[in-house]
Structure formats: structure tokens, C-alpha cells
PDB file of N, CA and C in Angstrom:
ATOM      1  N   UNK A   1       0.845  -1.179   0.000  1.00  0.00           N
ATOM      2  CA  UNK A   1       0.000   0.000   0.000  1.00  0.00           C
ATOM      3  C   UNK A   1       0.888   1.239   0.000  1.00  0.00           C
ATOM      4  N   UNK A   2       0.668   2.249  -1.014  1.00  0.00           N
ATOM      5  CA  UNK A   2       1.324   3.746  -0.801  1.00  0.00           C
ATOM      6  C   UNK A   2       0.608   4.500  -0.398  1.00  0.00           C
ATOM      7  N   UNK A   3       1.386   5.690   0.515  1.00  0.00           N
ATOM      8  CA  UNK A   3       0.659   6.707   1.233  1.00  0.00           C
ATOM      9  C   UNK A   3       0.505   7.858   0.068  1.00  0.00           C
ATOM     10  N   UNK A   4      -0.069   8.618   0.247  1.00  0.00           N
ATOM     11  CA  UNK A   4      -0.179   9.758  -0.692  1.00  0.00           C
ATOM     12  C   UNK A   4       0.271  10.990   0.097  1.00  0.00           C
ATOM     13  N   UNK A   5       0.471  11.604  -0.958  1.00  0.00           N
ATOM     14  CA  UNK A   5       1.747  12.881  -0.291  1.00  0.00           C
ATOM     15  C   UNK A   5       0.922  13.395   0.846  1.00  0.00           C
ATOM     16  N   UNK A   6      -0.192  13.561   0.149  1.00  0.00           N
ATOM     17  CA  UNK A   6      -1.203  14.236   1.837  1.00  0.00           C
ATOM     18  C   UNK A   6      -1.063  13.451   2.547  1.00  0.00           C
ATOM     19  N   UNK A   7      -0.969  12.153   2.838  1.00  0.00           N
ATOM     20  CA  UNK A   7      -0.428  11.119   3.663  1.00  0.00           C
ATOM     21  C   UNK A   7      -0.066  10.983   4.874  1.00  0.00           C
ATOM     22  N   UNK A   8       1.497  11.365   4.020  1.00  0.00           N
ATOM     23  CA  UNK A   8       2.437  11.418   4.142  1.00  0.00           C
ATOM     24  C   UNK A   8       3.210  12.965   4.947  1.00  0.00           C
ATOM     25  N   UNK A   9       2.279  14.236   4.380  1.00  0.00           N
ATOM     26  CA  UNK A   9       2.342  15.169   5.239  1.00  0.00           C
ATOM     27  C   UNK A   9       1.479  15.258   6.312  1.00  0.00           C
ATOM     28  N   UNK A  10       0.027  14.551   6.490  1.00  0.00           N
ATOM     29  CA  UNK A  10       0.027  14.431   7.593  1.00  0.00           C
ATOM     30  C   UNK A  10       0.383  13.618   8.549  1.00  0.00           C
ATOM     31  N   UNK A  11       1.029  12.388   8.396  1.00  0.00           N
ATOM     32  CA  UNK A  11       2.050  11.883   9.568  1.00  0.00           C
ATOM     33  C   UNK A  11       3.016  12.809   9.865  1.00  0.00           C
ATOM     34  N   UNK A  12       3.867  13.506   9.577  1.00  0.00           N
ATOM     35  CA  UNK A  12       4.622  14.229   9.546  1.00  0.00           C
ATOM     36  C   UNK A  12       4.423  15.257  10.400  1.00  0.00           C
ATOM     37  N   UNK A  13       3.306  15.525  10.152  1.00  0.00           N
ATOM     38  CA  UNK A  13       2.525  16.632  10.884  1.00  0.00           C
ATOM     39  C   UNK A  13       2.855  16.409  12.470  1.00  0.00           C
ATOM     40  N   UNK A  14       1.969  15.046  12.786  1.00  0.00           N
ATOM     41  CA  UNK A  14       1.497  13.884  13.923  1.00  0.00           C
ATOM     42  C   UNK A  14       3.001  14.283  14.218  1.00  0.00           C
ATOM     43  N   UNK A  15       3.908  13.489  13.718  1.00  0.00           N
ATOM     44  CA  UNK A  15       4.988  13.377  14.263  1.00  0.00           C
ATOM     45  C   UNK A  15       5.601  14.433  14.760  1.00  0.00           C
ATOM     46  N   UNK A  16       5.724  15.764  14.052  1.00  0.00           N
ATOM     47  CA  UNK A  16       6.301  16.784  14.553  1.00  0.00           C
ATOM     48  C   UNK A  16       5.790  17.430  15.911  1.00  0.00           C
ATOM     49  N   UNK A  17       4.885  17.243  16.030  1.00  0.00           N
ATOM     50  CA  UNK A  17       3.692  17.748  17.392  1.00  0.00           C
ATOM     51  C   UNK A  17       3.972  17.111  18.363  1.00  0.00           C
ATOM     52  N   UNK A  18       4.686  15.346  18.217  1.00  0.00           N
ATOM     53  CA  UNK A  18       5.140  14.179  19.368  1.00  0.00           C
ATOM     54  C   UNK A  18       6.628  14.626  19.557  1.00  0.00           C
ATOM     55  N   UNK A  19       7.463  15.311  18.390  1.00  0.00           N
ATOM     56  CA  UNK A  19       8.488  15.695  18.720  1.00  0.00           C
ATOM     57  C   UNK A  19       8.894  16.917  19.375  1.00  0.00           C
ATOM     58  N   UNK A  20       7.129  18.158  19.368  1.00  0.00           N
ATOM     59  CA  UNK A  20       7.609  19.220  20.073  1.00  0.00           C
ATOM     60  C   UNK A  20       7.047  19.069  21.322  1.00  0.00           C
ATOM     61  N   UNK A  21       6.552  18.343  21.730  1.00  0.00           N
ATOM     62  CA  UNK A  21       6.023  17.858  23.221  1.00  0.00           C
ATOM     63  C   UNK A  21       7.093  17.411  23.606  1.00  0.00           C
ATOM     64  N   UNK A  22       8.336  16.130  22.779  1.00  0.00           N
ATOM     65  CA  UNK A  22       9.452  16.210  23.714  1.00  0.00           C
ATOM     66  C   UNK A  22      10.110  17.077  23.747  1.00  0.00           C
ATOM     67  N   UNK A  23      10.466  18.017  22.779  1.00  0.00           N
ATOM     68  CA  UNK A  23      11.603  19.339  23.025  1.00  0.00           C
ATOM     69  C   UNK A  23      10.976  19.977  24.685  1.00  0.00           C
ATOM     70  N   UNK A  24      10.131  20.034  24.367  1.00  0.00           N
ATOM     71  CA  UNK A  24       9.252  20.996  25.583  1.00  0.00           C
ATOM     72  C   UNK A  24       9.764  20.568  26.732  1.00  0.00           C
ATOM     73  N   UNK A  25       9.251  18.826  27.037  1.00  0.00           N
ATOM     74  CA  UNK A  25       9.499  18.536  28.187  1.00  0.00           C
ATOM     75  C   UNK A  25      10.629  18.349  28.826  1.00  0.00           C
ATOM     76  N   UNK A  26      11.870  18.201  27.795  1.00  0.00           N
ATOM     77  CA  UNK A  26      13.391  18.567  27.657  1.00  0.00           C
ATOM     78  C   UNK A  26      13.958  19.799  28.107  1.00  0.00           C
ATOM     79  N   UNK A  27      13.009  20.855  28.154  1.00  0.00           N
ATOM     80  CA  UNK A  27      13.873  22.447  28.337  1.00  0.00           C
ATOM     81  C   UNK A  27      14.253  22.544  26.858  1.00  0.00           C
ATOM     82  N   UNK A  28      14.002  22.239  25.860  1.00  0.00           N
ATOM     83  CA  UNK A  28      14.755  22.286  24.951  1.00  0.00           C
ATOM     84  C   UNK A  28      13.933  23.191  23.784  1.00  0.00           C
ATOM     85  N   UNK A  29      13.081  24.137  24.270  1.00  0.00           N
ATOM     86  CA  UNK A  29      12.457  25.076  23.011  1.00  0.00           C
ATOM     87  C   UNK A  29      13.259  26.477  22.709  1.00  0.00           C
ATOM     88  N   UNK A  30      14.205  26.450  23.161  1.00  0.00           N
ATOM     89  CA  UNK A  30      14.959  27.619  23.499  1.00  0.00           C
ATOM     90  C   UNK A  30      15.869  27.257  22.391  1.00  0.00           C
ATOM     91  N   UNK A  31      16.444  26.023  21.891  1.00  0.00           N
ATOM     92  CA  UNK A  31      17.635  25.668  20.970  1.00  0.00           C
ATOM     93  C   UNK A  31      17.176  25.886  19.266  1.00  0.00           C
ATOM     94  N   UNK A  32      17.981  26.057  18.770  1.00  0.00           N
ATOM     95  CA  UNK A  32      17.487  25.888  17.228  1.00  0.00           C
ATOM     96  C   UNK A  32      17.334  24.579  16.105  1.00  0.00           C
ATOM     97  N   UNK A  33      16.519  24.341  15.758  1.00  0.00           N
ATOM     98  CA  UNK A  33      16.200  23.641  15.202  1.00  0.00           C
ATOM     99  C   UNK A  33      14.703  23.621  14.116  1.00  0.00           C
ATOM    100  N   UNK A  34      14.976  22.318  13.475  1.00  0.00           N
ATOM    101  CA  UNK A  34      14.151  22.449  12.384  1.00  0.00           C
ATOM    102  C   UNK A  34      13.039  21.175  12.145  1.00  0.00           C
ATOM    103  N   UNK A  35      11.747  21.091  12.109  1.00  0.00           N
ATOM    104  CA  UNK A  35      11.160  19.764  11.934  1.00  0.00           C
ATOM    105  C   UNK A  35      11.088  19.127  10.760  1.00  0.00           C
ATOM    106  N   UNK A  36      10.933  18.338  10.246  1.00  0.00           N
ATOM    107  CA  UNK A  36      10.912  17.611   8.813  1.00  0.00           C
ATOM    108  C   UNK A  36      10.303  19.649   7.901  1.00  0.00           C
ATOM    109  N   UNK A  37      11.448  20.050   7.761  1.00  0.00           N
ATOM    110  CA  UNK A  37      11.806  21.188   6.549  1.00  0.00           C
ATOM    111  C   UNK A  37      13.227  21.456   6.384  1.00  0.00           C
ATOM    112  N   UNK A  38      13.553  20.318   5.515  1.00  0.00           N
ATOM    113  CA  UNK A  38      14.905  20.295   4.599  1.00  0.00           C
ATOM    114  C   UNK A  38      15.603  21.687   3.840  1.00  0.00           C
ATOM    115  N   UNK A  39      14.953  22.563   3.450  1.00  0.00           N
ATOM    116  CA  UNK A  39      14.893  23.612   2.995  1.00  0.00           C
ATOM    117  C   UNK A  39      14.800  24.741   3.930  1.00  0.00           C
ATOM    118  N   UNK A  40      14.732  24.752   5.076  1.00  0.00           N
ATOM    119  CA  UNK A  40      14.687  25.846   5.788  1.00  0.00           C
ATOM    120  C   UNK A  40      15.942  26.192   5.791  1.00  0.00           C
ATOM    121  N   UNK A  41      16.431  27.111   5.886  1.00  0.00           N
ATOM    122  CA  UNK A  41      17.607  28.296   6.465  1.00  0.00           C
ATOM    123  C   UNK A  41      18.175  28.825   7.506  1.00  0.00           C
ATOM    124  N   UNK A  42      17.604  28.421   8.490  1.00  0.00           N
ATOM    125  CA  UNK A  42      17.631  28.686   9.916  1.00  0.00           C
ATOM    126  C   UNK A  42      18.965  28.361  10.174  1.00  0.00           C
ATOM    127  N   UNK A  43      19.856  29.875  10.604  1.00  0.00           N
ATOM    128  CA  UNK A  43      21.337  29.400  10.758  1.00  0.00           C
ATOM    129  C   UNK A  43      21.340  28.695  12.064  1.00  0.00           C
ATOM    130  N   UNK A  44      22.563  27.983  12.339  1.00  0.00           N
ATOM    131  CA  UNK A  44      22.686  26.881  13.008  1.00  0.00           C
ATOM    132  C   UNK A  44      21.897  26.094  14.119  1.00  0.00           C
ATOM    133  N   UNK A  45      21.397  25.274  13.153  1.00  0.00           N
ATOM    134  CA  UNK A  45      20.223  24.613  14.046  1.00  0.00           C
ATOM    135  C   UNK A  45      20.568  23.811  13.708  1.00  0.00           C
ATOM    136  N   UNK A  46      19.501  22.555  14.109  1.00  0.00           N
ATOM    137  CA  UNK A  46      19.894  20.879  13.940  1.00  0.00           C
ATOM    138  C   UNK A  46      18.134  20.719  13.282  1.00  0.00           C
ATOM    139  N   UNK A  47      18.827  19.531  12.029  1.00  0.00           N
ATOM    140  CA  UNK A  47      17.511  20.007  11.133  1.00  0.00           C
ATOM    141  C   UNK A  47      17.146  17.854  11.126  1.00  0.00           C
ATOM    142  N   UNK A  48      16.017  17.695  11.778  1.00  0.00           N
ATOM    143  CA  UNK A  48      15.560  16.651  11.284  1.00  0.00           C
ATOM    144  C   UNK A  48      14.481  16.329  10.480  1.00  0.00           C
ATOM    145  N   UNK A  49      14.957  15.683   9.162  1.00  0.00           N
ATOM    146  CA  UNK A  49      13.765  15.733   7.917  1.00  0.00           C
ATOM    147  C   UNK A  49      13.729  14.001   7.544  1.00  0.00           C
ATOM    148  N   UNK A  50      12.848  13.695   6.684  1.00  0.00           N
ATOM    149  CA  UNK A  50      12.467  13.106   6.074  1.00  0.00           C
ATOM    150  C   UNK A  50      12.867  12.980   4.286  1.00  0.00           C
ATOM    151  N   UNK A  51      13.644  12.088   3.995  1.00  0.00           N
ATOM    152  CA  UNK A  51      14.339  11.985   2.151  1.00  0.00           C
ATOM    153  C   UNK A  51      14.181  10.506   2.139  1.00  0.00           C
ATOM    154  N   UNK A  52      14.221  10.259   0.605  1.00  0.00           N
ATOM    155  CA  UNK A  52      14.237   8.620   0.318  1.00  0.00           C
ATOM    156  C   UNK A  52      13.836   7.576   1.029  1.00  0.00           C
ATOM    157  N   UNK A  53      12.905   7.945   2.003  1.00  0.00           N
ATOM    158  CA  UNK A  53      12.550   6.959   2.591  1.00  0.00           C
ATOM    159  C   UNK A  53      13.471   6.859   3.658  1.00  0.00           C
ATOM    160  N   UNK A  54      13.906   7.571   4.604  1.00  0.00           N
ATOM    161  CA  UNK A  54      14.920   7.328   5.557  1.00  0.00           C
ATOM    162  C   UNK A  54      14.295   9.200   6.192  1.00  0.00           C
ATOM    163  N   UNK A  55      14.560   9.268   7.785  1.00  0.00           N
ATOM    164  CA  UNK A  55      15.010  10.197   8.867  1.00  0.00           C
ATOM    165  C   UNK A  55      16.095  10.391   8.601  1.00  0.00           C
ATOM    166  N   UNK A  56      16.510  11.351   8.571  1.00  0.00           N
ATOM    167  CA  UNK A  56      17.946  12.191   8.167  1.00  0.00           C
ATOM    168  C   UNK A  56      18.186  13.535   9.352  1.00  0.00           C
ATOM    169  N   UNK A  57      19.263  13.603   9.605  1.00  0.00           N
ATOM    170  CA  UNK A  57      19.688  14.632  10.981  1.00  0.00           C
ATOM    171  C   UNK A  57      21.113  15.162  10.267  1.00  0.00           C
ATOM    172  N   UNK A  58      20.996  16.600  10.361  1.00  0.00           N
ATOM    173  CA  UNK A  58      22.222  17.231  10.455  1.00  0.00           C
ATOM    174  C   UNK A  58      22.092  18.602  10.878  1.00  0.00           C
ATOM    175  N   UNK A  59      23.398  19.056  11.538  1.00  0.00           N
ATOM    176  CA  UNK A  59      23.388  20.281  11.294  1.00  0.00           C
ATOM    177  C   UNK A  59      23.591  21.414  11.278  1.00  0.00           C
ATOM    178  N   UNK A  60      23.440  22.427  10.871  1.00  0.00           N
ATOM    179  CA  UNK A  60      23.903  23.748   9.593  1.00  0.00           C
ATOM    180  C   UNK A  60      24.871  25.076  10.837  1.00  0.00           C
ATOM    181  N   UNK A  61      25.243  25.588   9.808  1.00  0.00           N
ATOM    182  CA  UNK A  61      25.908  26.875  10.017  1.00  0.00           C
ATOM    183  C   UNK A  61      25.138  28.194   9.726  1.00  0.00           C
ATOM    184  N   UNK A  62      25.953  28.872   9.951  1.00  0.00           N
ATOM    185  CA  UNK A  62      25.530  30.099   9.796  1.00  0.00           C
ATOM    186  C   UNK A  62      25.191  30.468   8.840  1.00  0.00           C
ATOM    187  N   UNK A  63      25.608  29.692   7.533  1.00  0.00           N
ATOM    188  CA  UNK A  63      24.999  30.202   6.236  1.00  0.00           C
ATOM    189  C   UNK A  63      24.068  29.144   6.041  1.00  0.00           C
ATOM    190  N   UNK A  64      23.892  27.743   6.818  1.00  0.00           N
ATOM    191  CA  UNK A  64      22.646  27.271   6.912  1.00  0.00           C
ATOM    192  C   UNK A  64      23.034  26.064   5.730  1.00  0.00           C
ATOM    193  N   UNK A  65      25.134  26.137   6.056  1.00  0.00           N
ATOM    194  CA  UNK A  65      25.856  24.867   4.882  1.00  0.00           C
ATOM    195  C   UNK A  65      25.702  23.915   6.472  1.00  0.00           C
ATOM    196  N   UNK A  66      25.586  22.424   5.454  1.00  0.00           N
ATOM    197  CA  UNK A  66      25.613  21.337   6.855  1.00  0.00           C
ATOM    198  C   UNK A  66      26.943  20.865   7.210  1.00  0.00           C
ATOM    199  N   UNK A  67      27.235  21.277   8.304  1.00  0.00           N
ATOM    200  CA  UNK A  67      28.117  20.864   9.138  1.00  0.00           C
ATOM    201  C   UNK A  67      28.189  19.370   9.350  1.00  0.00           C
ATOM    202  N   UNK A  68      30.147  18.818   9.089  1.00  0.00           N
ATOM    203  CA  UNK A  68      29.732  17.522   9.240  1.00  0.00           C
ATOM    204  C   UNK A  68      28.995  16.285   8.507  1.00  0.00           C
ATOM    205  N   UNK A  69      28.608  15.519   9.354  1.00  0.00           N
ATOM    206  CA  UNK A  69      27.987  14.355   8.169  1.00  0.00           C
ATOM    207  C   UNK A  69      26.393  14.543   8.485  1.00  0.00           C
ATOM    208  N   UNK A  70      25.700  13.787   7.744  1.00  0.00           N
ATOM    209  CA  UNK A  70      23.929  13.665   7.934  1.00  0.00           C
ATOM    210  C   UNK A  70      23.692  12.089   8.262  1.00  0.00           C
ATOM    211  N   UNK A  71      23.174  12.279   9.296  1.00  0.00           N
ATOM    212  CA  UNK A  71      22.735  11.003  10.065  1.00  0.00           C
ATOM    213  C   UNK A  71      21.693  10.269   9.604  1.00  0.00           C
ATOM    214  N   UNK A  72      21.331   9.178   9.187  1.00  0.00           N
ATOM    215  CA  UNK A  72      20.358   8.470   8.011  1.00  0.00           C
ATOM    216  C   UNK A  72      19.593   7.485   9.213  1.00  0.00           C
ATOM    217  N   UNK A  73      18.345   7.174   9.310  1.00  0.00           N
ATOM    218  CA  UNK A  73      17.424   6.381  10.103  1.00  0.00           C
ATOM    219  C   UNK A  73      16.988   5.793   9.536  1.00  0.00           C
ATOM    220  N   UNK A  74      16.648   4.174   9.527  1.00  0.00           N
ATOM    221  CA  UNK A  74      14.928   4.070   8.857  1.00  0.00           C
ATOM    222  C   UNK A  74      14.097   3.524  10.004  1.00  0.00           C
ATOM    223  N   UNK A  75      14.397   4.417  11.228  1.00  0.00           N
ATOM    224  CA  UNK A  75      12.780   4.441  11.713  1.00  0.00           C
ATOM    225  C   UNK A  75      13.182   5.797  12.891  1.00  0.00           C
ATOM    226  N   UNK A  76      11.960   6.167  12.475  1.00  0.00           N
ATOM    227  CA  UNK A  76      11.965   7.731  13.933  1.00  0.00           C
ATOM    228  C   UNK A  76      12.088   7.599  14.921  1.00  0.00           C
ATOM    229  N   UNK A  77      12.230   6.396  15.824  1.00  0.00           N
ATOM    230  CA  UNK A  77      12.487   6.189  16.994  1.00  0.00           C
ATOM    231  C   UNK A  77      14.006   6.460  17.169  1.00  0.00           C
ATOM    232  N   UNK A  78      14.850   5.768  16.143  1.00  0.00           N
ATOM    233  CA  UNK A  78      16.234   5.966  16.428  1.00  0.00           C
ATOM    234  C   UNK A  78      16.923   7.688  15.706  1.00  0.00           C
ATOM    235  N   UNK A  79      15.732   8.113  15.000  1.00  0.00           N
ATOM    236  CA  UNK A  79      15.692   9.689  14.760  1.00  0.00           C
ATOM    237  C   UNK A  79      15.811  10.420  15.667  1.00  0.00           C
ATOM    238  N   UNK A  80      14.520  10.118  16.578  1.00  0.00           N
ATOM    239  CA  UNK A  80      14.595  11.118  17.742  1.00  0.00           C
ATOM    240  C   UNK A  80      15.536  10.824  18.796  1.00  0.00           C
ATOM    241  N   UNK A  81      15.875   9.597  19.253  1.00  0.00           N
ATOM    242  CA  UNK A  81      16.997   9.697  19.612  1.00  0.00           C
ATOM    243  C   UNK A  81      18.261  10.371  19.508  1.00  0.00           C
ATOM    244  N   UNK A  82      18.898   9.948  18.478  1.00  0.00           N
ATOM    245  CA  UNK A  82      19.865  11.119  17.867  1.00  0.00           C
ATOM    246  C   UNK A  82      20.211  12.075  18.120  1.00  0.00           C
ATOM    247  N   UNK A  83      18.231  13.173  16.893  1.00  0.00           N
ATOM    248  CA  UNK A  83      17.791  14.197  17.506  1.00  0.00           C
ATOM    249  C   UNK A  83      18.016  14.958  19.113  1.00  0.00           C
ATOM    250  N   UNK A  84      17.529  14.304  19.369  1.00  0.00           N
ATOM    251  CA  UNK A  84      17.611  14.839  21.120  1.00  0.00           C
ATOM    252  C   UNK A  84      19.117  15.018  21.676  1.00  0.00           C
ATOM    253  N   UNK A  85      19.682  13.756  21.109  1.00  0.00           N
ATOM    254  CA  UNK A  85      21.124  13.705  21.458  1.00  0.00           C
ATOM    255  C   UNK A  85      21.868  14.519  21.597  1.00  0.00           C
ATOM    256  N   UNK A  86      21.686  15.036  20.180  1.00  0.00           N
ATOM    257  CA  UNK A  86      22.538  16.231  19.548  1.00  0.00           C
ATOM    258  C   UNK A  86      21.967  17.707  19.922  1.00  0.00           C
ATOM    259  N   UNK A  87      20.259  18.114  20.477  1.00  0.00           N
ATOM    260  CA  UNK A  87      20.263  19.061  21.085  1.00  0.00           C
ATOM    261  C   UNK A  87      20.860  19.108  22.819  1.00  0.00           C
ATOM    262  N   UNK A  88      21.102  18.016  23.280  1.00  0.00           N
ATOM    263  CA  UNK A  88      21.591  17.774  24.898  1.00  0.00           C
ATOM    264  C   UNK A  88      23.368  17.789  24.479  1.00  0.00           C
ATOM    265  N   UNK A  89      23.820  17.643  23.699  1.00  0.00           N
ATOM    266  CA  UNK A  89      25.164  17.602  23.401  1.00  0.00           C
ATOM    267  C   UNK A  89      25.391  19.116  22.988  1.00  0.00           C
ATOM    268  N   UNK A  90      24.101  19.838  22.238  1.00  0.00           N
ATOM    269  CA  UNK A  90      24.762  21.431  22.045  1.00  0.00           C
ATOM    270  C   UNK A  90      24.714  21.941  22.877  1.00  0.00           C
ATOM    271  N   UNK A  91      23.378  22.206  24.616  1.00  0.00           N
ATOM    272  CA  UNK A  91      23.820  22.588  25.572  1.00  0.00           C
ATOM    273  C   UNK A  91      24.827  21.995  26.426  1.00  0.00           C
ATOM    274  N   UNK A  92      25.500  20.922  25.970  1.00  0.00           N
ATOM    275  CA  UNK A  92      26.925  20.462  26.475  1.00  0.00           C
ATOM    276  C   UNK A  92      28.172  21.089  26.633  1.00  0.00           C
ATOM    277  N   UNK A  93      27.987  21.602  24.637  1.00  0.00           N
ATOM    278  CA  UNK A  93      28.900  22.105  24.273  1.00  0.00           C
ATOM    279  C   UNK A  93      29.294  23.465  24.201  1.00  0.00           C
ATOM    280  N   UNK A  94      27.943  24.232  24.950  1.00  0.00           N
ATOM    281  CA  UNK A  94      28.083  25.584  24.715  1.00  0.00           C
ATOM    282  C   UNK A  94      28.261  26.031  26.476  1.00  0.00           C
ATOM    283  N   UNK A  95      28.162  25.085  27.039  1.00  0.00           N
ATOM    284  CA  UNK A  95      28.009  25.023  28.725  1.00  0.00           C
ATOM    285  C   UNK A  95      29.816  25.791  28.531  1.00  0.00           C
ATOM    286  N   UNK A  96      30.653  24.459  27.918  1.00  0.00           N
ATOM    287  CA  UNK A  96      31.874  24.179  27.889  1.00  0.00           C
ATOM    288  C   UNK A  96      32.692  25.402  27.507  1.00  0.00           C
ATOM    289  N   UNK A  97      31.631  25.967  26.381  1.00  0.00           N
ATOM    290  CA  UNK A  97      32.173  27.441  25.684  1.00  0.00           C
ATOM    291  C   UNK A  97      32.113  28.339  26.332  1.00  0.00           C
ATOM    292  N   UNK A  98      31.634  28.663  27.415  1.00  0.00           N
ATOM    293  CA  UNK A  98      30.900  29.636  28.426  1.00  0.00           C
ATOM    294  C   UNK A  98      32.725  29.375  29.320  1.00  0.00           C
ATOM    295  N   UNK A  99      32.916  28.149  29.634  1.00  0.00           N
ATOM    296  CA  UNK A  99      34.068  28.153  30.692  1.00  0.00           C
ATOM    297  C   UNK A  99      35.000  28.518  30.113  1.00  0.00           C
ATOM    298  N   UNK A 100      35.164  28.240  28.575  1.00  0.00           N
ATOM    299  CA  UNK A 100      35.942  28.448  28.039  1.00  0.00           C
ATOM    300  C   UNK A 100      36.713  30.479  27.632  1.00  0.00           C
ATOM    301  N   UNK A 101      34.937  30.824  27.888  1.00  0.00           N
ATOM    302  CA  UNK A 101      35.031  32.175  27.667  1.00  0.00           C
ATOM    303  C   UNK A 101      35.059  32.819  25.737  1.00  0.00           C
ATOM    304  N   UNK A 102      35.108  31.391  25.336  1.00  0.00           N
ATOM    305  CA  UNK A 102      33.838  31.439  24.054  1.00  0.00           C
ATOM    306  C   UNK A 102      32.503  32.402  23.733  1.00  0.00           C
ATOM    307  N   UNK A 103      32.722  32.667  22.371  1.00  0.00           N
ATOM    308  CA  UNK A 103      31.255  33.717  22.204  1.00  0.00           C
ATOM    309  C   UNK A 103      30.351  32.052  21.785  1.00  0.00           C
ATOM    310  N   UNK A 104      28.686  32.350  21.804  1.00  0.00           N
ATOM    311  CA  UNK A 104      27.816  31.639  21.420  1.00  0.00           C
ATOM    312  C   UNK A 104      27.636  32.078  20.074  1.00  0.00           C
ATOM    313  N   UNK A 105      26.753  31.178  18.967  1.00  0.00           N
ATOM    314  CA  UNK A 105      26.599  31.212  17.821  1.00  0.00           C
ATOM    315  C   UNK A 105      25.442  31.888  17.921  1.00  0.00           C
ATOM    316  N   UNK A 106      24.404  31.745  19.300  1.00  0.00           N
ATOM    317  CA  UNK A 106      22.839  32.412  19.270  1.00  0.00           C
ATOM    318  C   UNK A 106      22.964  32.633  20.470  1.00  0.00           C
ATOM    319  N   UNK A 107      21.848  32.929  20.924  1.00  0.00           N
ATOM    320  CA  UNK A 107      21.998  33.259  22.730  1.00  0.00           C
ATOM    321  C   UNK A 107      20.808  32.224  23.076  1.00  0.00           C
ATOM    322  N   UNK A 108      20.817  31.603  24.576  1.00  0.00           N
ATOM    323  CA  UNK A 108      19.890  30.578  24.841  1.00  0.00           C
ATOM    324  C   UNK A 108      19.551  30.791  25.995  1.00  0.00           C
ATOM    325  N   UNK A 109      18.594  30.772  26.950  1.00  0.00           N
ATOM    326  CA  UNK A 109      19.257  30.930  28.615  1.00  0.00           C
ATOM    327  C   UNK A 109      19.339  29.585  29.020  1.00  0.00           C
ATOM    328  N   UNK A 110      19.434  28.268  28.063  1.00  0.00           N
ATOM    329  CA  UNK A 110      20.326  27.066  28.927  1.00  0.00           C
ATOM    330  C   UNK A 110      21.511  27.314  29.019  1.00  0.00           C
ATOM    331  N   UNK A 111      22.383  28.118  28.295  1.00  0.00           N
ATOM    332  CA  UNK A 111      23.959  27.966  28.556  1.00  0.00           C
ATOM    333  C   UNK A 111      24.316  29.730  29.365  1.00  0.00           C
ATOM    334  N   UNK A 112      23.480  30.496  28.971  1.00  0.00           N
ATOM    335  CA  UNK A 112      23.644  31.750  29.781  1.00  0.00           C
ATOM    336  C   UNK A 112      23.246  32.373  31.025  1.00  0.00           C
ATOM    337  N   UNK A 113      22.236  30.859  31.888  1.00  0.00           N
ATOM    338  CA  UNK A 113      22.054  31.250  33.223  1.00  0.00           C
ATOM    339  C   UNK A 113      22.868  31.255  34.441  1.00  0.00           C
ATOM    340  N   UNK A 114      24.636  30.815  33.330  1.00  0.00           N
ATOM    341  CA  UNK A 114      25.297  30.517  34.744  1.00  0.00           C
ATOM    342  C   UNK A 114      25.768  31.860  35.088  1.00  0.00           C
TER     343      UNK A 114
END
């Protein structure tokens, strides 16, 4: 059976709404990022989309080029995993930049309440 693109955008939909309920409950609406929109621009965020039949994660710079490699799924469970990973690893890494006395790429108040 094939889904049809309306389908297919509305799972997508579903899904993005299960994925901003976890950002939420994470502390994590404050970070940048992108939901299944491959095409967005949003300088450095972490962009999880949907291609070829696979969850795909990477992500971008300031000019919104992808940093690094793109992480390939075929199922959203091990997407959002990832996903999440990599937003708990950027307030990791910007915690680190703060000690370091590092500028931030955006401002957040997870890494600027210390």
C-alpha cells in the first residue's frame, strides 16, 4: 500500500507535534532547530527531515551549509533519539564554551544562566 503525499504530510505533521512535546518537556524550546523542513535556512540549528525513505539529521551553520555528516534512520524512533542527542550535546557544548570564555553562535538561557 502507498501513502499519498497528503499522507504522508500528515504523519509528519502527527509526528512533529510528538516531537515538540518532547523538546518541551526537555527544556529544549529555546535551541534551534528544524522539523521535517529540509529547505529551511535557519542558521545553526539541527535540522531533522524526512528523504528517500529514511530520517535524516544534520546540522547547519551560519549560512545554513551542513556541518559535518547527515545522520540516516529508517525508523523515527532511532531519529529522535539522535535528535535529542545532539540538542543535549549542544547545551553540552556551549556550557563548555561559556568556561571556556567562548562567544555563542545564538543566545539561549540554557547555557547563559550561569
Amino acid at each position: 500500500m502507498s501513502l499519498t503525499k497528503r499522507g504522508i504530510e500528515m504523519d509528519m505533521d502527527i509526528l512533529k507535534q510528538e516531537i515538540e512535546i518532547l523538546i518541551r518537556k526537555n527544556n529544549f524550546q529555546t535551541l534551534r532547530y528544524e522539523l521535517f523542513n529540509e529547505q529551511s535556512n535557519l542558521p545553526w540549528a539541527t535540522h531533522l527531515f524526512y528523504r528517500d525513505n529514511k530520517f535524516m539529521i544534520n546540522n547547519r551553520d551560519e549560512r545554513s551549509y551542513v556541518v559535518g555528516v547527515t545522520w540516516e534512520y529508517d525508523t523515527i524512533n532511532e531519529a529522535i533519539d539522535k535528535f535529542m542527542s545532539i540538542l543535549k550535546q549542544t547545551i553540552d557544548a556551549e556550557h563548555l564554551a561559556s568556561e571556556l570564555g567562548f562567544s555563542h553562535p545564538y543566545s539561549s538561557p540554557l547555557w547563559e544562566e550561569d
